[in-house]
Protein backbone atom coordinates (compact mmCIF):
# COMPACT_ATOMS: atom_id res chain seq x y z
CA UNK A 1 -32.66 -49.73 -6.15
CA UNK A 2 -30.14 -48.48 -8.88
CA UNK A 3 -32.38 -45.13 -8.95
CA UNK A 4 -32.20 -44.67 -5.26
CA UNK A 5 -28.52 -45.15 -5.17
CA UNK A 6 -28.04 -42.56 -8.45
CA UNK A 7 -30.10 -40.49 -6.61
CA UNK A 8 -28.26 -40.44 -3.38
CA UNK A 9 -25.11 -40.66 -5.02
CA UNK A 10 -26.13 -37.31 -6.82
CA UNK A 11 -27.09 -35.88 -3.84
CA UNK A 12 -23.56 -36.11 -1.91
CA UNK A 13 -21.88 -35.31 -4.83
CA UNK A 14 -23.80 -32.09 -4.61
CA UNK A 15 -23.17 -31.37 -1.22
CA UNK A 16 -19.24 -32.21 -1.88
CA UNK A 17 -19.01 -29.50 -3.88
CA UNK A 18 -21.21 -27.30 -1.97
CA UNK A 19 -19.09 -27.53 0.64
CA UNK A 20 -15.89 -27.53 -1.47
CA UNK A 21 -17.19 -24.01 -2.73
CA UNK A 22 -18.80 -22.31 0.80
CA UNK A 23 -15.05 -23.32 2.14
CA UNK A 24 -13.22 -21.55 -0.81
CA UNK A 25 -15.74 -18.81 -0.38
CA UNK A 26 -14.76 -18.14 3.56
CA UNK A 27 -10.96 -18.73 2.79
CA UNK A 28 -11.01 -16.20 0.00
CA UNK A 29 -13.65 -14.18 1.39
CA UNK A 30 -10.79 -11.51 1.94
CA UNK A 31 -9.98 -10.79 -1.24
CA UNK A 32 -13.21 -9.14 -1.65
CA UNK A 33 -15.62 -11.61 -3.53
CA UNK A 34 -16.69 -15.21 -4.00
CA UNK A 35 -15.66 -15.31 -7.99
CA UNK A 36 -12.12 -15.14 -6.96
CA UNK A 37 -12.28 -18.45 -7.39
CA UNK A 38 -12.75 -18.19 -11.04
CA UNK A 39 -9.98 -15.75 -10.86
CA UNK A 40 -12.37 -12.93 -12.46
CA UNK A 41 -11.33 -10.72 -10.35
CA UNK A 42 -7.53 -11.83 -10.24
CA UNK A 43 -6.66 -11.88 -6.65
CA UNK A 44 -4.50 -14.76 -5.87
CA UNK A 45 -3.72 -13.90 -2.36
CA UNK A 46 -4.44 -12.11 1.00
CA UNK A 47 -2.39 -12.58 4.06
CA UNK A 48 -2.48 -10.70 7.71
CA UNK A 49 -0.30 -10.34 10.10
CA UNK A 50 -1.75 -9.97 13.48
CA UNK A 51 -0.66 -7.64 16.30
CA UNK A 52 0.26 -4.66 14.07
CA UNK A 53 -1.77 -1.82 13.51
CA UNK A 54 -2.79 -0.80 9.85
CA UNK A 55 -0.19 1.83 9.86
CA UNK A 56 -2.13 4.92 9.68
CA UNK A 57 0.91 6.55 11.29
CA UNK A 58 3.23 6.10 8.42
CA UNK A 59 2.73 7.56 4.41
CA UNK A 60 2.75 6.55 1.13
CA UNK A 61 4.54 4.10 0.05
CA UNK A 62 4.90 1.97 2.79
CA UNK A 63 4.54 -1.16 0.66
CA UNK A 64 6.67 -1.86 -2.40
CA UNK A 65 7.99 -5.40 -4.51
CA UNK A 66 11.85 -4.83 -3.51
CA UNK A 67 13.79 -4.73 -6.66
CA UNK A 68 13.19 -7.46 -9.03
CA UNK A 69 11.56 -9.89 -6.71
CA UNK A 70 8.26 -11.05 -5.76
CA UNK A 71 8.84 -10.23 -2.26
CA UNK A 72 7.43 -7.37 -0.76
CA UNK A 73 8.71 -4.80 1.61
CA UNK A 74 6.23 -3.68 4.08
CA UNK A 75 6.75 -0.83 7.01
CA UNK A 76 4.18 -1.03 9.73
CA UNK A 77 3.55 -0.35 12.98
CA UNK A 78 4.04 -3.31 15.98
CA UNK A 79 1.59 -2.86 18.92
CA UNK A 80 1.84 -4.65 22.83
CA UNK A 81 -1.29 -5.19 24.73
CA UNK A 82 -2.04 -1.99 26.82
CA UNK A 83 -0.40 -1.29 29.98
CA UNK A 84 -2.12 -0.85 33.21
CA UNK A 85 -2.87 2.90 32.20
CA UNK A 86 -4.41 2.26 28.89
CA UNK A 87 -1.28 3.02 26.61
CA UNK A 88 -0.39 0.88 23.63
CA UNK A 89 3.51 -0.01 23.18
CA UNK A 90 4.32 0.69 19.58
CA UNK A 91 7.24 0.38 17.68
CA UNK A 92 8.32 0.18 13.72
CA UNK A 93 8.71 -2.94 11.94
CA UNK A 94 9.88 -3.75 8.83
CA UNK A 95 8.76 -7.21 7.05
CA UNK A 96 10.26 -8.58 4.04
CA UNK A 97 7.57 -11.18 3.04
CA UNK A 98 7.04 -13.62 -0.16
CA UNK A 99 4.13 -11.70 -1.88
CA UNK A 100 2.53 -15.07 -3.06
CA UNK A 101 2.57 -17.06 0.38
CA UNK A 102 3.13 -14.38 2.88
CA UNK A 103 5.97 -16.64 4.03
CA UNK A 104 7.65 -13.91 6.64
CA UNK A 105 11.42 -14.06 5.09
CA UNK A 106 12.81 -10.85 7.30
CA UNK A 107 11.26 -8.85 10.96
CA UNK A 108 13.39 -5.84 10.95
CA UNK A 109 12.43 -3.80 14.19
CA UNK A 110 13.29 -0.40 13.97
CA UNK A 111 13.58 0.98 17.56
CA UNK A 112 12.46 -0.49 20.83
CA UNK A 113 8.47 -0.14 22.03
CA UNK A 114 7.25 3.24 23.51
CA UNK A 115 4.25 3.91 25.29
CA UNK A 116 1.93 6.79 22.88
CA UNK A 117 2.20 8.00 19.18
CA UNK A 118 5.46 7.40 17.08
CA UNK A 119 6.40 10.72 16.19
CA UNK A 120 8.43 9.63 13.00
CA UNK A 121 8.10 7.92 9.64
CA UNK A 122 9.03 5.11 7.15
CA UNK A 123 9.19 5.43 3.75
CA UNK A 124 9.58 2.88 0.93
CA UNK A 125 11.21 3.53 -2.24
CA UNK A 126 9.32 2.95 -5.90
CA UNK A 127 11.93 0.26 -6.79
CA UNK A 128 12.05 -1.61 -3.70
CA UNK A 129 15.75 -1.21 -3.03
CA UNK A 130 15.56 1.31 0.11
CA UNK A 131 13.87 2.24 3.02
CA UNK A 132 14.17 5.93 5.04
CA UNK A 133 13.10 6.29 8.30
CA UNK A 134 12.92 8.95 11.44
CA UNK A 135 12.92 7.00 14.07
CA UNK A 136 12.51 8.88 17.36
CA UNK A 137 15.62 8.96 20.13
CA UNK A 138 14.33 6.26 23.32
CA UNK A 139 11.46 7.77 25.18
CA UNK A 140 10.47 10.34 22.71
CA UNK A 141 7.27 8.60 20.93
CA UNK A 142 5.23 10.95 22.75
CA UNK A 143 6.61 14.54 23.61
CA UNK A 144 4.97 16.71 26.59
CA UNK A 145 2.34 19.00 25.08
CA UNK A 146 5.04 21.80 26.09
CA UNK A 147 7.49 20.37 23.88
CA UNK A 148 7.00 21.01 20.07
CA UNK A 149 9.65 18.70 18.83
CA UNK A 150 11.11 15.37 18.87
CA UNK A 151 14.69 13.90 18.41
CA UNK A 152 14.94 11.41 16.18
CA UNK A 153 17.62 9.15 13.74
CA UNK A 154 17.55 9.66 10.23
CA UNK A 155 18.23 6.09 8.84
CA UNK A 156 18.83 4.77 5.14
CA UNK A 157 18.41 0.86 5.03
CA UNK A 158 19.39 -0.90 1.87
CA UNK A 159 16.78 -3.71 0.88
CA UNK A 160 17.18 -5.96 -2.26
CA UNK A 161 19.78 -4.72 -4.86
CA UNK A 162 20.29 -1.44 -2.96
CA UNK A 163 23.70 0.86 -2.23
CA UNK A 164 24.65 0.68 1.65
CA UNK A 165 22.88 2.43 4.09
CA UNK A 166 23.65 5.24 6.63
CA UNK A 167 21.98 6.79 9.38
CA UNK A 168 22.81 10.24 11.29
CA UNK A 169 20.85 12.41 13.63
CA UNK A 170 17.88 14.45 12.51
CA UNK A 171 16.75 17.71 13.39
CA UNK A 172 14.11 17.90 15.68
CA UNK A 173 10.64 16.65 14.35
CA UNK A 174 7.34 17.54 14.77
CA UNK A 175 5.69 16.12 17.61
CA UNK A 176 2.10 16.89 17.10
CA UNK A 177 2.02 15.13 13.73
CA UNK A 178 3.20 12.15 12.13
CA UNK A 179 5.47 11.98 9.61
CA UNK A 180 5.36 13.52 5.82
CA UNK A 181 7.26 12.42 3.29
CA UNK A 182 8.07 10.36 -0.32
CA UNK A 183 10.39 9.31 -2.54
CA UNK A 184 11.27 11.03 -6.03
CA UNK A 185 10.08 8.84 -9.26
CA UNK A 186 13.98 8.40 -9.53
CA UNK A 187 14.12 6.97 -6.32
CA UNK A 188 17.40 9.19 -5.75
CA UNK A 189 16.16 11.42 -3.05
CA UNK A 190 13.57 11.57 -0.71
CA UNK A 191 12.15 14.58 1.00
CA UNK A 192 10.74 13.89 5.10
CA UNK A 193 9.27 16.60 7.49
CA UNK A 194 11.00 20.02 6.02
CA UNK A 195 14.12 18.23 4.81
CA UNK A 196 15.55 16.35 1.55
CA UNK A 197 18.19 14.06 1.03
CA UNK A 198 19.89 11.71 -1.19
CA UNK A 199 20.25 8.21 -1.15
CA UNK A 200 23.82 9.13 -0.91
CA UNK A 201 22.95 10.78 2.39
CA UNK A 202 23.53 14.75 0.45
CA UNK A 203 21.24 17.41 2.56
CA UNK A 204 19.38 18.80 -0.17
CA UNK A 205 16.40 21.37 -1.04
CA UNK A 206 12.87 19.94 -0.95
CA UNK A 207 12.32 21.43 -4.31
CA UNK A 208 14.11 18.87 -6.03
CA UNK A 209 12.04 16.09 -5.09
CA UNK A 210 9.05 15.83 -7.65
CA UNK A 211 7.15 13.16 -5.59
CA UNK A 212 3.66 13.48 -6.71
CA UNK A 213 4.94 12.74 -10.85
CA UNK A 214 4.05 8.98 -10.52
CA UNK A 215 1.34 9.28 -7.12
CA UNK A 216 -1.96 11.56 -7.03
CA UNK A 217 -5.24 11.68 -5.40
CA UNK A 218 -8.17 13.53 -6.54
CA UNK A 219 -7.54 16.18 -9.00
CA UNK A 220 -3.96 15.76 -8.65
CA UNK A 221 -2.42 14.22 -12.19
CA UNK A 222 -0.57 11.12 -12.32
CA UNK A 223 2.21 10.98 -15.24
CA UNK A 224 3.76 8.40 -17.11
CA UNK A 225 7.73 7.85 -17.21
CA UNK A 226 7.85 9.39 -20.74
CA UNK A 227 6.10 12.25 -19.51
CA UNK A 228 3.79 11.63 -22.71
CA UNK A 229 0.38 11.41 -20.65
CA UNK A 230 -1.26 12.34 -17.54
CA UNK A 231 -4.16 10.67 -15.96
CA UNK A 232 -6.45 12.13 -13.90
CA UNK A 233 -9.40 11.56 -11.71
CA UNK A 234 -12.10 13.74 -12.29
CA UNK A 235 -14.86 15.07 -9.63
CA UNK A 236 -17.53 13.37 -11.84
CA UNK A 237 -17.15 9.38 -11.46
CA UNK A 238 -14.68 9.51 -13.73
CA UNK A 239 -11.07 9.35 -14.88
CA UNK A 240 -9.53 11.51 -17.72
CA UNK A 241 -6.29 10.38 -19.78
CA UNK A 242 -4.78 13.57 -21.23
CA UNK A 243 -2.10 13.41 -24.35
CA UNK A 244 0.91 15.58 -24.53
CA UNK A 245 -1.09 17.17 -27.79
CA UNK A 246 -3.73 17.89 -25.78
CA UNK A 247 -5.89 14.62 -26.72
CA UNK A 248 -8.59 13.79 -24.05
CA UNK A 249 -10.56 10.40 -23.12
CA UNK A 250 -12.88 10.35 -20.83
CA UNK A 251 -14.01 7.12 -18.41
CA UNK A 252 -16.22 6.11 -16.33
CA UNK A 253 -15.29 4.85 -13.07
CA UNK A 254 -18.97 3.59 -12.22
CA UNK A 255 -19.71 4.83 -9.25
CA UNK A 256 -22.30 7.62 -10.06
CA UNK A 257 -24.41 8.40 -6.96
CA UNK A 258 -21.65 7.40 -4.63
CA UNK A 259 -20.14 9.54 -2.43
CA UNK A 260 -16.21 9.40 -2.28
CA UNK A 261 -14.18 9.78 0.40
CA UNK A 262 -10.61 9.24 -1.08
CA UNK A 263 -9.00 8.23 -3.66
CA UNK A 264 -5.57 7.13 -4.71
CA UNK A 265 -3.66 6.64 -8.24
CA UNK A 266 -0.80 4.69 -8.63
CA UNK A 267 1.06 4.19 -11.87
CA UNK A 268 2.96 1.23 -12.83
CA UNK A 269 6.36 1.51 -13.26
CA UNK A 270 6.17 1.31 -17.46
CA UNK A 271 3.45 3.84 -17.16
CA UNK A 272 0.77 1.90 -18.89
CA UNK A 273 -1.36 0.39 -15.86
CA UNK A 274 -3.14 2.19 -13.46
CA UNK A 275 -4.50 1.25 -9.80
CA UNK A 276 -7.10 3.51 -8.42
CA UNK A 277 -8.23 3.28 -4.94
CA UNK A 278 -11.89 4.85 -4.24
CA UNK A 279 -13.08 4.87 -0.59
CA UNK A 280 -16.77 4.98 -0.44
CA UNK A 281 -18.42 6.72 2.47
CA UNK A 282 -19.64 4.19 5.07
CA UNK A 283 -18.90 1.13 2.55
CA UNK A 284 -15.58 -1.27 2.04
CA UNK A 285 -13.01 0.08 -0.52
CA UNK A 286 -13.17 -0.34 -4.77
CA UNK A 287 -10.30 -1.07 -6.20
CA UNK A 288 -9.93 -0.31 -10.10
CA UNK A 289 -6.69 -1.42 -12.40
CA UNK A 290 -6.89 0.49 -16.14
CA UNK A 291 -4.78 0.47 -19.10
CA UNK A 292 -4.44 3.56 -19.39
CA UNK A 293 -3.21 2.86 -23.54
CA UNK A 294 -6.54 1.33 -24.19
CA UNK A 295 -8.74 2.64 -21.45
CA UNK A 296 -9.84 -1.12 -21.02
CA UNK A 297 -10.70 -1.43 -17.40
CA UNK A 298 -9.01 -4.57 -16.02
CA UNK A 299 -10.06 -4.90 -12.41
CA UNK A 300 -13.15 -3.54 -10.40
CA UNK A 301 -13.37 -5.24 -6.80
CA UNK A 302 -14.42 -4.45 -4.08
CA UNK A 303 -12.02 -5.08 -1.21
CA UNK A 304 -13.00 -5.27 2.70
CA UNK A 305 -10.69 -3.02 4.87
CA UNK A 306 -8.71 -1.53 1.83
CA UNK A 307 -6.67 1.34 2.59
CA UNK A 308 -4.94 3.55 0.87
CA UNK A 309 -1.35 1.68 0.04
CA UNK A 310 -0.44 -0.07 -3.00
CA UNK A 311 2.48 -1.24 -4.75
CA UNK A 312 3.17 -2.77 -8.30
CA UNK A 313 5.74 -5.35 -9.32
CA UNK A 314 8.60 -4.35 -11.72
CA UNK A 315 7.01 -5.94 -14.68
CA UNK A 316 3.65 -4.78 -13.91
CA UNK A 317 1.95 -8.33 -13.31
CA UNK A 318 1.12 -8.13 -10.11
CA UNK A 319 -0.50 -5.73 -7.81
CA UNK A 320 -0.39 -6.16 -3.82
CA UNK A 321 -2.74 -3.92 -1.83
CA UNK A 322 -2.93 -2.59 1.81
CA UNK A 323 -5.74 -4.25 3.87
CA UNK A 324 -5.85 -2.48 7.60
CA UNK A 325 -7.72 -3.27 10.28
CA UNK A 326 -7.08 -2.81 14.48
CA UNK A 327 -6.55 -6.49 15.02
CA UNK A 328 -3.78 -6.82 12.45
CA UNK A 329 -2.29 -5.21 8.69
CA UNK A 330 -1.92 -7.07 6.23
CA UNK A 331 -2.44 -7.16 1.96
CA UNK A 332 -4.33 -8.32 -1.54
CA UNK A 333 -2.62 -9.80 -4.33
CA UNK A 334 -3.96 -9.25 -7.36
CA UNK A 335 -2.54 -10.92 -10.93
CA UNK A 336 -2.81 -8.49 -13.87
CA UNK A 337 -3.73 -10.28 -17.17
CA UNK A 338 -3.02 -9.12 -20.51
């Protein structure tokens, strides 16, 4: 009798934690694999936000840790269900969310809904502290095809630990394209369309903004603060680290035999991390954190619906990724060890 009951008693103990695991599996499913649970990949989080569209129609950065915090800033698009002719309402959004819950603190919307493409843009800066926008003038999301250009608003909004704001009226835009634009490193100015400007609002040439120092893709070098090394991703499945003596290291990204669609560098803001984005053709997203001092690879996971956004925290700790999708945006949090 005592072996039956041991027996038994083994037996729901096993399915207890069965079921305990196949439950944290589904919940944290979206991170991108089952050992999150034993943190060896080090997400911690994923949240979505449904009825917004995975932003294709705004650029890079449009997620960023504002200032200091652990909250993130995140500039997406909000959709209605389609009217009676097929069109989807849009309009910009702006969330301020806690990057560890996804507790929504702030919904900024940033012009009403219009029926067709937003013909404008959102941009986020490095630090956190500002956001720049083009928002188009009320009933100009989609231009005739005989009109080549859009009003818009040029808008500054302060987020955390950021100067006031401003907004003015912009040139006309390009209608048959979304917007193109970044901030500088500094996060001082900010170039959009064909203009440049200061957070002080100064018109300014688009020369002066050096956007791609701390941002790359493909052969395009990354480069730490101190301007002491680049990193770069080479065609081969691999990245290469390059000293300001000329000093090269070579690594592999392990993906040989894989064909590449994108891919994305992002430096943390001390310069000694890196996040690397790869988008596999016909596959979900890899995501890859290095130290670039070591050339110790810290994270390689693959994410469902990872896209191209990513944005560290000012000490370099934590990592929060884009996840799109057309039912809803939303992110990855990943902790950084070490």
């Amino acid at each position: 009798m005592g072996t039956r009951r041991l027996i038994v008693g083994c037996l729901a103990a096993a399915m207890l934690v069965g079921g305990g695991i196949y439950a944290i599996g589904q919940q944290l499913r979206s991170c991108g694999l089952i050992d999150v649970w034993l943190r060896r990949s080090g997400c911690i989080a994923a949240h979505e936000f449904p009825t917004l569209f995975d932003g294709k129609s705004l650029n890079n950065p449009a997620m960023a840790f504002e200032g200091d915090s652990d909250r993130l800033a995140l500039a997406m698009t909000e959709t209605r269900p389609a009217t009676a002719t097929g069109a989807i309402p849009q309009r910009y959004i702006l969330l301020e969310v806690s990057a560890e819950s996804g507790t929504v603190l702030n919904r900024t919307p940033l012009g009403g809904f219009e029926e067709g493409r937003l013909n404008g843009a959102i941009l986020l800066a490095w630090n956190g502290r500002h956001a720049a926008m083009a928002v188009p003038q009320p009933g100009k999301a989609a231009a005739p095809a005989a009109k080549e250009q859009v009003a818009a608003t040029l808008k500054l909004m302060a987020l955390a630990g950021g100067e006031a704001g401003w907004e003015k009226p912009l040139d006309d835009i390009p209608a048959s394209r979304s917007g193109f634009g970044q901030f500088d490193p500094d996060n001082q100015r900010f170039r959009l369309f064909t203009g440049a400007w200061t957070i002080a609002g100064e018109k300014i040439d688009r020369g002066q903004v050096n956007w791609n120092r701390a941002f790359g893709s493909g052969d395009m070098p990354v480069n730490t603060p101190d301007g002491t090394t680049a990193v770069v991703r080479a065609d081969k499945g691999a990245i290469e680290i390059i000293q300001a003596d000329g000093r090269r290291s070579s690594h592999d990204l392990g993906i040989a035999g894989r064909q590449i669609s994108t891919n994305w560098l992002l430096l943390s803001p001390d310069g000694h991390r890196l996040s690397l984005i790869l988008r596999p053709v016909g596959a979900d997203g890899i995501l890859q954190v290095w130290d670039i001092r070591t050339g110790q690879r810290l994270i390689d996971a693959v994410v469902p619906r990872l896209a191209t956004e990513a944005a560290w925290s000012a000490d370099g700790r934590r990592l929060a990724v884009r996840r799109s999708g057309r039912e809803g945006s939303g992110y990855a949090l990943f902790a950084i060890d070490g």
